[in-house]
Protein backbone atom coordinates (compact mmCIF):
# COMPACT_ATOMS: atom_id res chain seq x y z
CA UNK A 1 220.09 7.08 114.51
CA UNK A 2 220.48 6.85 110.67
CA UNK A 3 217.88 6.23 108.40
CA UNK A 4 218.02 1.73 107.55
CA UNK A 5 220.79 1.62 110.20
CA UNK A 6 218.95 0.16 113.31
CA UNK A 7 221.04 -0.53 116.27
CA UNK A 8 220.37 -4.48 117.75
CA UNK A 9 219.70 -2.84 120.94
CA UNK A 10 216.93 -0.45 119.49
CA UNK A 11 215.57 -3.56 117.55
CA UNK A 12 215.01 -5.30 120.44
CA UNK A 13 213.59 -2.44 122.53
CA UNK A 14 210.92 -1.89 119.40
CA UNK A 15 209.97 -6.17 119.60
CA UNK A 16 209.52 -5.58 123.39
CA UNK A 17 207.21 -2.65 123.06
CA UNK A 18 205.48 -4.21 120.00
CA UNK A 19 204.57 -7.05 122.94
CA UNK A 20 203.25 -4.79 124.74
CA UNK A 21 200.45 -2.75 122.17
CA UNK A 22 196.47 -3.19 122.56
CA UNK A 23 195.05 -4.04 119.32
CA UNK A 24 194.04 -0.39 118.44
CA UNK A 25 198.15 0.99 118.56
CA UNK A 26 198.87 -2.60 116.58
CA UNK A 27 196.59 -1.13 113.82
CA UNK A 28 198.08 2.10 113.82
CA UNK A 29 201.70 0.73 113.57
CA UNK A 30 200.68 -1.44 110.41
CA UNK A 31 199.44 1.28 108.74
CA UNK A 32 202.45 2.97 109.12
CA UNK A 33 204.44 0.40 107.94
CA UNK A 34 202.78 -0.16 105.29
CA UNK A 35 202.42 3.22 104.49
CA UNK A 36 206.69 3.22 104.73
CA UNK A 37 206.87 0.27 102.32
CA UNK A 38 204.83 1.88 99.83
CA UNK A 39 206.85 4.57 100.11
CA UNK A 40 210.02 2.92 99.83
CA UNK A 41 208.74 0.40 96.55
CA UNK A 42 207.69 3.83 94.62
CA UNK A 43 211.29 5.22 95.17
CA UNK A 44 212.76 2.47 94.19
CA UNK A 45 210.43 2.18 91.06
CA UNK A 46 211.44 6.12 90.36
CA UNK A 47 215.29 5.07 89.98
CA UNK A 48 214.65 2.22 87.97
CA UNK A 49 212.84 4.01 85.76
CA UNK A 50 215.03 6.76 85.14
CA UNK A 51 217.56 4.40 83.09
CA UNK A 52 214.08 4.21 80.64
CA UNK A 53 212.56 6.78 78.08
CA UNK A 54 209.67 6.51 75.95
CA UNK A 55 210.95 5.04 72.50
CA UNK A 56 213.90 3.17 74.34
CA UNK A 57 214.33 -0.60 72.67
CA UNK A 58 213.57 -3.18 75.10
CA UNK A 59 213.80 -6.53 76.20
CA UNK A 60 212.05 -8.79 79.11
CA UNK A 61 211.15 -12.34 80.17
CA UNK A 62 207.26 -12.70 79.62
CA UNK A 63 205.28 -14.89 82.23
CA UNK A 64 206.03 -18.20 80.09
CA UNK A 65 209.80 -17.43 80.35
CA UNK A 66 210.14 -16.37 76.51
CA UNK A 67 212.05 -13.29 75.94
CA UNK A 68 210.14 -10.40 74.64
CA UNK A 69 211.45 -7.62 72.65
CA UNK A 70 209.43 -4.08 72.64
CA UNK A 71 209.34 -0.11 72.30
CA UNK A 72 208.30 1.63 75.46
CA UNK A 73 205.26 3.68 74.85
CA UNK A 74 205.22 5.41 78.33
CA UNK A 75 206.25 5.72 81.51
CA UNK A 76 203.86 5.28 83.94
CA UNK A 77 203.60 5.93 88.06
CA UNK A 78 204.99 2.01 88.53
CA UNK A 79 205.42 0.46 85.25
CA UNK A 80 206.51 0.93 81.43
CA UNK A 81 204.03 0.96 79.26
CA UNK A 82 205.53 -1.69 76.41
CA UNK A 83 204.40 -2.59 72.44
CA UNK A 84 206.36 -5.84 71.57
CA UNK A 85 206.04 -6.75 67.98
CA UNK A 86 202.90 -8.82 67.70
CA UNK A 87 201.35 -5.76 68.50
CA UNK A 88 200.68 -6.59 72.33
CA UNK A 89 200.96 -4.10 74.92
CA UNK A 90 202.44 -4.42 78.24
CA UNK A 91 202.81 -2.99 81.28
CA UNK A 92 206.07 -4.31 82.90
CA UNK A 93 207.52 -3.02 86.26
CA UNK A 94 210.84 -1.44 85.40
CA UNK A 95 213.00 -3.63 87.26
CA UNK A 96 212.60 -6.41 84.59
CA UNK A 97 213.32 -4.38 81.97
CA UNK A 98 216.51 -3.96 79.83
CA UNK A 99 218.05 -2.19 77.02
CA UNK A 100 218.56 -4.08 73.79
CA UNK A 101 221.99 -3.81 72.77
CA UNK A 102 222.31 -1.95 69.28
């Protein structure tokens, strides 16, 4: 079986024997699967965030919906570390972030 390429038949046999678990194995599988979509979110944060380098010119959408231009500082574990010109810093998760044309 390939890795994200489930079967509908194995699916169903993994419901079935989900149905089946005491509450001690139903702990044990959520921490697993939480443990796998931690895993997966951080690997997906490393490729976004090798498009980035400190000093790149950026651009994002602040909460307010206003666009928000910036130098990254640093590249953190999950985010880039951003100075916009006010002189704020923020930490923005890579997948918001783009390069400002030149």
């Amino acid at each position: 079986m390939q890795q994200g390429n489930v079967k509908l038949l194995d699916r169903n046999s993994a419901v079935e024997a989900i149905k089946n678990l005491n509450e001690e194995d139903l702990l044990l599988v959520n921490r697993l699967i939480i443990e796998r979509l931690k895993l997966i979110s951080q690997a997906k944060s490393i490729r976004l965030m090798a498009d980035f380098s400190s000093g790149d010119r950026i651009w994002f959408h602040g909460p307010d919906g206003q666009s928000k231009k910036g130098t990254i500082l640093r590249l953190n574990k999950k985010t880039a570390s951003i100075r916009t010109g006010d002189g704020h810093t923020w930490n923005v998760h890579p997948g918001f972030l783009k390069k400002e044309s030149i």
